[in-house]
C-alpha atoms as a PDB file:
ATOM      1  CA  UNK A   1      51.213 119.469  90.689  1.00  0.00           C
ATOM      2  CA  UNK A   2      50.646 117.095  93.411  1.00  0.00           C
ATOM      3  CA  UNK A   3      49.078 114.605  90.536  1.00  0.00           C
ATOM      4  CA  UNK A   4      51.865 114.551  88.943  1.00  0.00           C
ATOM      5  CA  UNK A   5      54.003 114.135  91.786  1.00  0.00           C
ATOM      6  CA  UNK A   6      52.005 110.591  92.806  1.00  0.00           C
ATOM      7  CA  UNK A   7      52.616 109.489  88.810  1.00  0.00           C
ATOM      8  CA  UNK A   8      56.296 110.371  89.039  1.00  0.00           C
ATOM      9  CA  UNK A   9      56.330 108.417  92.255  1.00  0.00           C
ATOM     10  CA  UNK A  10      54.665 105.551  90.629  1.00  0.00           C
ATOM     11  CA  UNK A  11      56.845 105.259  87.888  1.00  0.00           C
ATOM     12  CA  UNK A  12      59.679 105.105  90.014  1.00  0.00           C
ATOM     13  CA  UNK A  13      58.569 102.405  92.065  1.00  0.00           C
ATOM     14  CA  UNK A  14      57.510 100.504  88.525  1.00  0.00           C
ATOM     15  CA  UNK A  15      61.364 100.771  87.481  1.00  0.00           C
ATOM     16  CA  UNK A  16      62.544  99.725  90.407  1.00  0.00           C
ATOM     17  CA  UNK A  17      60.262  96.303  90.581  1.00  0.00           C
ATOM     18  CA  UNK A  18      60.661  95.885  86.944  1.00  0.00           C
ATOM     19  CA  UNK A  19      64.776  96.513  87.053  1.00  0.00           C
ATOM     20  CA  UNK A  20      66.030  95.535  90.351  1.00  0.00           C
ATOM     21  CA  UNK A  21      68.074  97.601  92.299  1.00  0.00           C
ATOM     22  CA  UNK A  22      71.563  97.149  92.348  1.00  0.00           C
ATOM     23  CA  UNK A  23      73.032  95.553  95.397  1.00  0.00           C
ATOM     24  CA  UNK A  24      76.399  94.398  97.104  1.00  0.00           C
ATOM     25  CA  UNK A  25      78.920  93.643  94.577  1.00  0.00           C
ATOM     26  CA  UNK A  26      81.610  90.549  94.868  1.00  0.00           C
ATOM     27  CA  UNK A  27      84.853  89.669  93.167  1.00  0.00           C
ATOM     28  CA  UNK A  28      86.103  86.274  92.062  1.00  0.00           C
ATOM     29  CA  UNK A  29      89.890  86.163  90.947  1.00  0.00           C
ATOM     30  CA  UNK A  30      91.056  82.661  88.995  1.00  0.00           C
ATOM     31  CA  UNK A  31      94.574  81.797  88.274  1.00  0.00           C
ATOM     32  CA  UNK A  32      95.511  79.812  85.119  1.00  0.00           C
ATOM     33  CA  UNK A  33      98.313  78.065  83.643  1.00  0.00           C
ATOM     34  CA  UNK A  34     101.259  79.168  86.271  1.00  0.00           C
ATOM     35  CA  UNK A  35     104.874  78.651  85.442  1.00  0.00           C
ATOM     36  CA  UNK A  36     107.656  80.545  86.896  1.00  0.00           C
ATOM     37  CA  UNK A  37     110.659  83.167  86.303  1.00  0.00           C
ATOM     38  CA  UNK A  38     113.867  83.344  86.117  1.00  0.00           C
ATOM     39  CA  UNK A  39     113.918  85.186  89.756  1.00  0.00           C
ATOM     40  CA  UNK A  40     111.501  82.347  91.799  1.00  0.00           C
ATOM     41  CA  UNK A  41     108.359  83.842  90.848  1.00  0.00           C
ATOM     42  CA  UNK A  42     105.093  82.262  89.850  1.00  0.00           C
ATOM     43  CA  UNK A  43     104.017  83.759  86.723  1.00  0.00           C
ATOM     44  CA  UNK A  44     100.452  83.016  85.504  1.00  0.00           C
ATOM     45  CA  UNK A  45      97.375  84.532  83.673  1.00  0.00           C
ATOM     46  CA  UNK A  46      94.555  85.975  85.977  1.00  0.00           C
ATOM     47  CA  UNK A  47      90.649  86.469  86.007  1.00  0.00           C
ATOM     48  CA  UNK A  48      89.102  89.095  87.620  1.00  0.00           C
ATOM     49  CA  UNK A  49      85.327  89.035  87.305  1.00  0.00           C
ATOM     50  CA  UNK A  50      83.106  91.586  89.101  1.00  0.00           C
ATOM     51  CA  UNK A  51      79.464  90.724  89.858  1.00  0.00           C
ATOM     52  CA  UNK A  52      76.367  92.640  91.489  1.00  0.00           C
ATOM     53  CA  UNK A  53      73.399  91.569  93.537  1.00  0.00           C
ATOM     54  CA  UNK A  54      70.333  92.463  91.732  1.00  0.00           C
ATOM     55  CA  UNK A  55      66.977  93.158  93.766  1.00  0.00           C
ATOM     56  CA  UNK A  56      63.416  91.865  93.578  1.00  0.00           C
ATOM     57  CA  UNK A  57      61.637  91.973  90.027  1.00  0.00           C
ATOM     58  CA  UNK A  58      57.817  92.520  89.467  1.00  0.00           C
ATOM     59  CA  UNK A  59      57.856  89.178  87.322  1.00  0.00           C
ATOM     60  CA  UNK A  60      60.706  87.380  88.501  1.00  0.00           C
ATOM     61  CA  UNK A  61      60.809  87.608  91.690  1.00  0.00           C
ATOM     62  CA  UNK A  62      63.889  86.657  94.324  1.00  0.00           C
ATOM     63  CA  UNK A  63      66.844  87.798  93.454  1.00  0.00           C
ATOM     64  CA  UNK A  64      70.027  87.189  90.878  1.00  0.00           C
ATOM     65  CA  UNK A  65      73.080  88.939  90.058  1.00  0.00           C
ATOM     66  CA  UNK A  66      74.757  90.608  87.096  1.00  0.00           C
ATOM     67  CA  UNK A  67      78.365  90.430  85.889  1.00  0.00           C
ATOM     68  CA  UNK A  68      79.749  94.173  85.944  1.00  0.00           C
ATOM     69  CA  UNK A  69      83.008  93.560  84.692  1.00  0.00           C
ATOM     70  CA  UNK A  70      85.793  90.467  83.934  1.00  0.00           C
ATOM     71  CA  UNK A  71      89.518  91.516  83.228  1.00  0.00           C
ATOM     72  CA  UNK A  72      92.101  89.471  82.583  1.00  0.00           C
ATOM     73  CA  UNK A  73      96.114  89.850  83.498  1.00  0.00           C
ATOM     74  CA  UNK A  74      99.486  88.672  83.606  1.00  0.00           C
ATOM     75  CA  UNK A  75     100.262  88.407  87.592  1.00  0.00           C
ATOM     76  CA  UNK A  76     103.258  87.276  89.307  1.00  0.00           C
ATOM     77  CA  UNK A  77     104.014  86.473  92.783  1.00  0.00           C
ATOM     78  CA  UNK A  78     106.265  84.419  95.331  1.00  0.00           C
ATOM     79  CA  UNK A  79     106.258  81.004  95.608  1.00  0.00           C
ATOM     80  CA  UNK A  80     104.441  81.832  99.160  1.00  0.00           C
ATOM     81  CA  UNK A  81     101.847  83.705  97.056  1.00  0.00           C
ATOM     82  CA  UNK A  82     102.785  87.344  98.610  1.00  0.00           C
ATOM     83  CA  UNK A  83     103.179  90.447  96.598  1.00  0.00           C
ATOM     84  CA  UNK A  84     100.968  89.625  94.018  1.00  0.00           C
ATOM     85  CA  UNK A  85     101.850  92.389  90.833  1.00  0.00           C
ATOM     86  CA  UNK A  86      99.649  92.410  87.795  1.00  0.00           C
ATOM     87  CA  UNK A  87     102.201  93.304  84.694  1.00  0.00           C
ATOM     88  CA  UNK A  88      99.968  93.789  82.090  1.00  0.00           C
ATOM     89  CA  UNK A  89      96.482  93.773  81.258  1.00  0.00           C
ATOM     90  CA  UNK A  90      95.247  91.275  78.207  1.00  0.00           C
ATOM     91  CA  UNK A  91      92.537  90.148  76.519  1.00  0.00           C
ATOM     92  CA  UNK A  92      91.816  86.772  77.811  1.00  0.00           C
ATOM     93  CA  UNK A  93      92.677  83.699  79.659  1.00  0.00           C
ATOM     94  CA  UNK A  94      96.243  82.579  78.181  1.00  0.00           C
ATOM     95  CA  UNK A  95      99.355  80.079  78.518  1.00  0.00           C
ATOM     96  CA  UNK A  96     102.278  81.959  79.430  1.00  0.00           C
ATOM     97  CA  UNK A  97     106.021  81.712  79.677  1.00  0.00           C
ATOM     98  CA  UNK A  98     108.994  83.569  81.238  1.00  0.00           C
ATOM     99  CA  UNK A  99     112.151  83.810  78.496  1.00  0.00           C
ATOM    100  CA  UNK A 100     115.064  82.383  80.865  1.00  0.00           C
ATOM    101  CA  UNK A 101     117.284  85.213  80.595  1.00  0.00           C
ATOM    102  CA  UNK A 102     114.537  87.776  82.041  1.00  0.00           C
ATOM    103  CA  UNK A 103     113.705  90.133  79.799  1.00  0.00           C
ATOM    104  CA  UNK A 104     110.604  88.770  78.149  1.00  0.00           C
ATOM    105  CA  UNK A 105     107.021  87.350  79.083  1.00  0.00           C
ATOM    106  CA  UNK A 106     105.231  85.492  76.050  1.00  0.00           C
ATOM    107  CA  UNK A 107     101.613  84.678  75.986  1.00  0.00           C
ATOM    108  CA  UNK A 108      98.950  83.134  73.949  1.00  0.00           C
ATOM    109  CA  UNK A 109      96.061  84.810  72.553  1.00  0.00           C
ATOM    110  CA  UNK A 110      93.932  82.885  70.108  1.00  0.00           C
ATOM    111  CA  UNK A 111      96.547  82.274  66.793  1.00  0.00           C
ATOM    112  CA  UNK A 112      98.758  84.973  68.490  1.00  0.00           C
ATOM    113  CA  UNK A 113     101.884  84.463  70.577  1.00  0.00           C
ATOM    114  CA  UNK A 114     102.329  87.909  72.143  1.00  0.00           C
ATOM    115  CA  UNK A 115     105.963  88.992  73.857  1.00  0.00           C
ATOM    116  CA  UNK A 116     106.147  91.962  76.044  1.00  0.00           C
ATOM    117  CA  UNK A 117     109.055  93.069  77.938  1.00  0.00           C
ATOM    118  CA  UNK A 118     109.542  91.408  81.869  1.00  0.00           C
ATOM    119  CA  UNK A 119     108.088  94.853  82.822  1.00  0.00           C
ATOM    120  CA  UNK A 120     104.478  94.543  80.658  1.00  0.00           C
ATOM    121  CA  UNK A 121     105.930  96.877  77.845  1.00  0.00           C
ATOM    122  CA  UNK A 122     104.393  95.282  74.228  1.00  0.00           C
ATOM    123  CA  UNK A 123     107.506  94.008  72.256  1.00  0.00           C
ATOM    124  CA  UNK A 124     105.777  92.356  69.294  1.00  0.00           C
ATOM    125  CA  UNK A 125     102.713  89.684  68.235  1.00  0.00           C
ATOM    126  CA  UNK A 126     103.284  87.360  65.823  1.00  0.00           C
ATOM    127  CA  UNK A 127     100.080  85.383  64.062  1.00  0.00           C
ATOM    128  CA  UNK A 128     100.795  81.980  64.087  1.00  0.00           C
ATOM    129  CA  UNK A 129      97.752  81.075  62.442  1.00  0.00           C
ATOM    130  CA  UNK A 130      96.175  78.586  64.849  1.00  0.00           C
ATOM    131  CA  UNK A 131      95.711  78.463  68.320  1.00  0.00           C
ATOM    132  CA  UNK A 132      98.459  77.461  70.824  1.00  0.00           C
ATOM    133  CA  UNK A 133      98.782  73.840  72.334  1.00  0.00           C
ATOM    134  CA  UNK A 134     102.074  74.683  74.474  1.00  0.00           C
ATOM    135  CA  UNK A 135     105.433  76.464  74.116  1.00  0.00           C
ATOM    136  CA  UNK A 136     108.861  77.489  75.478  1.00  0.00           C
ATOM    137  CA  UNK A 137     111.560  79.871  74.778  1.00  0.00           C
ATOM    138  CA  UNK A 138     115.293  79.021  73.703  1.00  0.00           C
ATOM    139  CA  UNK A 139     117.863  79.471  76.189  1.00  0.00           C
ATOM    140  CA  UNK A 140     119.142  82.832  74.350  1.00  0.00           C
ATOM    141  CA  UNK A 141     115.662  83.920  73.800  1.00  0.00           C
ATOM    142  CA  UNK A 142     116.088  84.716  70.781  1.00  0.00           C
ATOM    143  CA  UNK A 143     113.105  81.811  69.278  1.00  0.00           C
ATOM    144  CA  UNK A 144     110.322  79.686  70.706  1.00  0.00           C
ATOM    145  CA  UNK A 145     109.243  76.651  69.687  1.00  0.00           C
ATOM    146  CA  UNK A 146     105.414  75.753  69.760  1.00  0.00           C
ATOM    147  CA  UNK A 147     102.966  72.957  69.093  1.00  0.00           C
ATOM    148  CA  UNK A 148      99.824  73.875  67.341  1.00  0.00           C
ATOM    149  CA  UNK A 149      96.396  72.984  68.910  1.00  0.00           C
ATOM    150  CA  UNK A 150      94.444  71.255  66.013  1.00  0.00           C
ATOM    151  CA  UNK A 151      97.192  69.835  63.688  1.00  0.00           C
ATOM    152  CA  UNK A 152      99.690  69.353  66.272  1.00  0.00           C
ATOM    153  CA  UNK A 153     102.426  70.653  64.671  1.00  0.00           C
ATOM    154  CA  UNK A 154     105.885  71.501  65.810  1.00  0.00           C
ATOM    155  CA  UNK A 155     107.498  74.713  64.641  1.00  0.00           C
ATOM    156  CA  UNK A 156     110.211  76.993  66.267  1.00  0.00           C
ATOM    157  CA  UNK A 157     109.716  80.898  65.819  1.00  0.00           C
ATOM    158  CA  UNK A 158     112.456  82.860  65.100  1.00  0.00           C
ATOM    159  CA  UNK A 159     111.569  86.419  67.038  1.00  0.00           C
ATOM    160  CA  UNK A 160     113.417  88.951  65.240  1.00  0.00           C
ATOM    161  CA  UNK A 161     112.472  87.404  61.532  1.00  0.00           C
ATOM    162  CA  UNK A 162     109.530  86.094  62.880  1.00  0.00           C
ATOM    163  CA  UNK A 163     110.092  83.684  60.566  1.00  0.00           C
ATOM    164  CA  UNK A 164     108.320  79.956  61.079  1.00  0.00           C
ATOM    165  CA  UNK A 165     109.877  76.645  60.628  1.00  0.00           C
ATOM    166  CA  UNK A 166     107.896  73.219  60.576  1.00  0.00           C
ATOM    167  CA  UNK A 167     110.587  70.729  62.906  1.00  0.00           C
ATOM    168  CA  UNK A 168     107.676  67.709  63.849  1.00  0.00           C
ATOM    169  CA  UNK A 169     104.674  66.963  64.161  1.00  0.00           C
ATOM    170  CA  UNK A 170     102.265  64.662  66.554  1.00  0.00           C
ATOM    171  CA  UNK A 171     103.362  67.640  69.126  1.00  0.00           C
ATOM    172  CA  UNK A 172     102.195  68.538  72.320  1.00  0.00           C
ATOM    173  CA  UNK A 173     103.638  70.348  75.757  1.00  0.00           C
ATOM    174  CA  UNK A 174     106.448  71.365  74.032  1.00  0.00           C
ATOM    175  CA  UNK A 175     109.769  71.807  76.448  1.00  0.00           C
ATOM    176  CA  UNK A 176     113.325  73.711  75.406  1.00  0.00           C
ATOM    177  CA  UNK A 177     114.775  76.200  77.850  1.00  0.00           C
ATOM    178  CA  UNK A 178     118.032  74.353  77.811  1.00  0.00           C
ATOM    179  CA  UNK A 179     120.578  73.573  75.249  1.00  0.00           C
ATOM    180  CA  UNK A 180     119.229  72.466  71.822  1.00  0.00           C
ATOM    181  CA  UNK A 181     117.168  69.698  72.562  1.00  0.00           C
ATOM    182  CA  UNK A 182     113.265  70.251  72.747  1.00  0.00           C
ATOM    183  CA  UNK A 183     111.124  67.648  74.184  1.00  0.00           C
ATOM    184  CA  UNK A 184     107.074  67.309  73.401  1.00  0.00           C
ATOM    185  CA  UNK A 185     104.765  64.872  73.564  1.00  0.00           C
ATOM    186  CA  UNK A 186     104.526  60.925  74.864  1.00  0.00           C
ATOM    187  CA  UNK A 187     107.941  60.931  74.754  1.00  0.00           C
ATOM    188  CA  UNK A 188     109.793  62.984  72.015  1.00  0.00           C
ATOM    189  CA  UNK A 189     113.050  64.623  71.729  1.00  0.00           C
ATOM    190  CA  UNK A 190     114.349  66.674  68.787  1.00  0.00           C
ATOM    191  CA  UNK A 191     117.067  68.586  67.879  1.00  0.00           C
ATOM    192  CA  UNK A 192     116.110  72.497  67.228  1.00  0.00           C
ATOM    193  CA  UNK A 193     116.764  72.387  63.395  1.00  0.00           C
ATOM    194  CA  UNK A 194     114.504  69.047  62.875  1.00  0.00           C
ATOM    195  CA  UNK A 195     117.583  67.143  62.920  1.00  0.00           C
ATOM    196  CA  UNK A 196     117.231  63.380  65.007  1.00  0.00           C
ATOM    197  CA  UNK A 197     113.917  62.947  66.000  1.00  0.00           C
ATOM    198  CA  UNK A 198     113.660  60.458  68.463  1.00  0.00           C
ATOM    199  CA  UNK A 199     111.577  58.620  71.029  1.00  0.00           C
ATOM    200  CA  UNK A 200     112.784  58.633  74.374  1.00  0.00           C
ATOM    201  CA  UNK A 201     110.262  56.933  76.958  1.00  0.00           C
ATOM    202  CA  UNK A 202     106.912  56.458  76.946  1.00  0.00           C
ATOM    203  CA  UNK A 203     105.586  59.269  79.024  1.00  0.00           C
ATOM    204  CA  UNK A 204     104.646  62.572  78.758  1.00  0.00           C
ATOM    205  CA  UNK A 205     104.520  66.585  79.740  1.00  0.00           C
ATOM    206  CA  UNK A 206     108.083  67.117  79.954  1.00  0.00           C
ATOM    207  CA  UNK A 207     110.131  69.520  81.468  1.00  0.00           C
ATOM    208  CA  UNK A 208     114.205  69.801  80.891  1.00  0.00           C
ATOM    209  CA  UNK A 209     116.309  70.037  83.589  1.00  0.00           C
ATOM    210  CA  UNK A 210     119.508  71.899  84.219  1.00  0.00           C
ATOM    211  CA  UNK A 211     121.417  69.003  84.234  1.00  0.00           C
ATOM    212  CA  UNK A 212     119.867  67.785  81.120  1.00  0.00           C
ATOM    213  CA  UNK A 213     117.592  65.269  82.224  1.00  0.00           C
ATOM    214  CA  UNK A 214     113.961  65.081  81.317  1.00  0.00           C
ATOM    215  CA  UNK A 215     111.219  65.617  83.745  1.00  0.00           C
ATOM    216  CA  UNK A 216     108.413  63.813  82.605  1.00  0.00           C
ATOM    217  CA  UNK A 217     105.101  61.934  83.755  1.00  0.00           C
ATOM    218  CA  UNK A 218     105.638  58.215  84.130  1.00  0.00           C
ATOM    219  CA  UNK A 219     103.747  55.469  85.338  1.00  0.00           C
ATOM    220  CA  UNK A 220     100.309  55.695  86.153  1.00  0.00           C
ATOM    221  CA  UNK A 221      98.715  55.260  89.361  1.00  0.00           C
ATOM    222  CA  UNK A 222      95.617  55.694  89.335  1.00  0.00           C
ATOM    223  CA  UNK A 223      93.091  58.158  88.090  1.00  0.00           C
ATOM    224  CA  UNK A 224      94.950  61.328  87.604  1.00  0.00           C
ATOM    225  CA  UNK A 225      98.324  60.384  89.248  1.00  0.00           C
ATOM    226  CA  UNK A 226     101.326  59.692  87.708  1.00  0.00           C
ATOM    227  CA  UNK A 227     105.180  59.090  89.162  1.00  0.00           C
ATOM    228  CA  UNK A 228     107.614  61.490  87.833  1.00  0.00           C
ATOM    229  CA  UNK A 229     110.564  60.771  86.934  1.00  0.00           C
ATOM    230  CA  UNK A 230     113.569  61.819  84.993  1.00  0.00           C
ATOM    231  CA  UNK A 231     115.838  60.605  82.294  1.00  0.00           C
ATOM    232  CA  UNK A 232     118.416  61.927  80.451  1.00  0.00           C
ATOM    233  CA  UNK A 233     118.374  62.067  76.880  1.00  0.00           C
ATOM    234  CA  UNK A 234     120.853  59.118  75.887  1.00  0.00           C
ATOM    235  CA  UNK A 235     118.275  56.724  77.943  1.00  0.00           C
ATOM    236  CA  UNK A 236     119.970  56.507  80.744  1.00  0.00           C
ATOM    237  CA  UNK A 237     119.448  57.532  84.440  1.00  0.00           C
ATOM    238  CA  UNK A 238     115.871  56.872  85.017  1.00  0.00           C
ATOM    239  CA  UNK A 239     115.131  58.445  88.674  1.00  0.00           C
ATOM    240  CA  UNK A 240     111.868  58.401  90.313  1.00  0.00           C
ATOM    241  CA  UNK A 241     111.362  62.538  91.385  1.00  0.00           C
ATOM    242  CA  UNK A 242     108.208  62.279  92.584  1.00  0.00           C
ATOM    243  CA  UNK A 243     106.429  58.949  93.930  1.00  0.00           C
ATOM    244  CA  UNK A 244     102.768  60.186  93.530  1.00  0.00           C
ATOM    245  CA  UNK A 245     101.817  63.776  92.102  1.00  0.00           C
ATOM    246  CA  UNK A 246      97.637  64.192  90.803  1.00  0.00           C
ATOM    247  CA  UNK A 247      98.030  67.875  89.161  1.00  0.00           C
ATOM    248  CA  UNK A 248      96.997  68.156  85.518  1.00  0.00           C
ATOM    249  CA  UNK A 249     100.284  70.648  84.991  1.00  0.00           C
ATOM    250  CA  UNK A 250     103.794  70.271  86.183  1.00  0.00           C
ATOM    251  CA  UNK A 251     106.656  73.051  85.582  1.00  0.00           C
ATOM    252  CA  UNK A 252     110.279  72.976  87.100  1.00  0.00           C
ATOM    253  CA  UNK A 253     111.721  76.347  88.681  1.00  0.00           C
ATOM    254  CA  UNK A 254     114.804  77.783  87.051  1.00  0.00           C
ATOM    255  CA  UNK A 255     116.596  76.603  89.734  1.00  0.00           C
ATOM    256  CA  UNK A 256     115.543  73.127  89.985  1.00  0.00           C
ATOM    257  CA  UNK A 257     114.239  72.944  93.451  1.00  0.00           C
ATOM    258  CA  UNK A 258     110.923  73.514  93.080  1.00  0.00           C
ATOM    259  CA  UNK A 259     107.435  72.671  91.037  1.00  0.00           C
ATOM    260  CA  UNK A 260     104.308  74.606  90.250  1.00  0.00           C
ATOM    261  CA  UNK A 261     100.955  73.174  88.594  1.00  0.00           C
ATOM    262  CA  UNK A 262      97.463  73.577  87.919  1.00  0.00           C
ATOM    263  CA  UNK A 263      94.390  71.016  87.827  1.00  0.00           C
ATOM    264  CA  UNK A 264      92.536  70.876  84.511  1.00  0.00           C
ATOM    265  CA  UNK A 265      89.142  72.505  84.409  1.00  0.00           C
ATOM    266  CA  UNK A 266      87.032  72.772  81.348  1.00  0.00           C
ATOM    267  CA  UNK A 267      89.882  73.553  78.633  1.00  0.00           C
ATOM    268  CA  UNK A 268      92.206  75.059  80.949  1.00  0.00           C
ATOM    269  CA  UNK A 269      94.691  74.400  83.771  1.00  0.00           C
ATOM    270  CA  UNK A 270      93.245  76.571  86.662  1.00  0.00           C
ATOM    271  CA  UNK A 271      94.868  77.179  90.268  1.00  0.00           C
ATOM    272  CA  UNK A 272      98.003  77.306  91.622  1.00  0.00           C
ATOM    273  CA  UNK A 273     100.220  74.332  93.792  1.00  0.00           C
ATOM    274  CA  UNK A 274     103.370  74.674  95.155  1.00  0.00           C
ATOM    275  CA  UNK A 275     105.818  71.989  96.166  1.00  0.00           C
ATOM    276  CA  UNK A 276     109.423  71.233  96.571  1.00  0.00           C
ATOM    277  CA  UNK A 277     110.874  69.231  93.518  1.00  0.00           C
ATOM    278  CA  UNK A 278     110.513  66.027  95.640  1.00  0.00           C
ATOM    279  CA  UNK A 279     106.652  66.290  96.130  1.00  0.00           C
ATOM    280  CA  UNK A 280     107.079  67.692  99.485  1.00  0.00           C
ATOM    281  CA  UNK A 281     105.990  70.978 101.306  1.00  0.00           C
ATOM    282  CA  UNK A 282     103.211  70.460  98.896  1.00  0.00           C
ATOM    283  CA  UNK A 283     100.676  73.468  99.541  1.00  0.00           C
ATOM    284  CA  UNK A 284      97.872  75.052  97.676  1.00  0.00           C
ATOM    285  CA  UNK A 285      99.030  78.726  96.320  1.00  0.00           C
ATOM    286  CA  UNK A 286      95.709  80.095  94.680  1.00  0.00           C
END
């Protein structure tokens, strides 16, 4: 008995050089591609990923860690970044959008475009059979229109047919959310049935406003900052908005008075900045 006791023993402490032994754990949370809702909120996509310290190995040596877990979300908050909610739980890193009359959340997920109710609820997916470059919802929410990643293509979605409708193409950061107009790429504008497609400025990532004015990057500064300024759609009524703004992402509040972006990492648009619609109170969210 007490022979076997000293091999049980041994084999233990073998494992436990061999395998490590598990230690602390930490969490890192990463915010992507925020936008806002109807209400003030920031709206964005979330990464939670869970790691743990591993212990000394018999070959290794030192230490390393593990990832235990990564989940991904769709997480609101105020525009002070309190009462963070998570409203859904989804498969990975994702643009998302807001529908402005409050009832719907869409989100990309590889070729999909998935819509789930303001409260997380799944409402539909609809394959759109290539991966996402931008989109935005119609004022009635009742389509979307969308740029396509590779082929940059412009379509609008109709959500209760689901049917798909080819409108441009050379598209990118698609804009609607007001009126009948949608605005994309270096400076676009287009009717929502493909009807006068047009060139407006050259600039780019627009935004429409409630007045009707674009919101676009302008003149460039330097190296990753731009002027913004805004225009309205005959041409006419260029204002400088902002004098000098370096995020990679800019998106206009429902209410016009205030701005939310992200700084391009990798393939994605990662944090969260606040400001005031003129560049000021300018503060880092997440």
């Amino acid at each position: 008995m007490k022979k076997f006791s000293l091999v049980f023993l041994g084999l233990l402490v073998l494992v436990g050089l061999v395998g490590g032994c598990a230690g602390p754990r930490s969490t890192v949370t990463e915010y992507f591609y925020p936008n806002w809702t109807p209400d003030g909120k920031i709206i964005c996509t979330k990464r939670v990923t869970v790691s743990e310290q591993t212990g000394m190995t018999l070959f290794g040596g030192g230490t390393g860690s593990r990832t235990v877990s990564i989940n991904y979300y769709i997480t609101t908050m105020s525009d002070e970044g309190t009462q963070e909610t998570d409203i859904k739980e989804i498969a990975g890193i994702g643009k998302v959008s807001a529908s402005p009359l409050g009832n719907y959340v869409a989100y990309t997920e590889g070729n999909y475009i998935r819509i789930i109710s303001s409260g997380g609820s799944t409402v539909k997916s609809i394959d759109c059979s290539e991966s996402i470059n931008s989109f935005d919802w119609s004022p009635d929410e009742t389509r979307l229109a969308f740029a396509t990643e590779t082929n940059r293509r412009l379509f609008v979605l109709n959500i209760s047919s689901e049917a798909i409708t080819q409108i441009g193409t050379n598209a990118a950061d698609v804009a609607w959310r007001k009126g009948e107009i949608i605005a994309y790429g270096y400076l676009n504008l287009i009717n929502s049935d493909g009807s006068n497609n047009r060139l407006l400025t050259d600039g780019g990532k627009p935004q429409i406003m409630n007045s009707g004015k674009i919101l676009y990057y302008a003149d460039f500064i330097s190296l990753g900052e731009y002027m913004i300024k805004s225009m309205y759609p005959t041409g006419t009524g260029e204002t400088v908005v902002i004098s000098d703004y370096d995020k990679s992402s800019l998106k206009i509040s429902f209410d016009n008075l205030k701005i939310v972006g992200g700084e391009l990492e990798g393939n994605d648009i990662q944090g969260i900045w606040f400001a005031n619609l003129d560049g000021s109170q300018s503060k880092k969210i997440r």
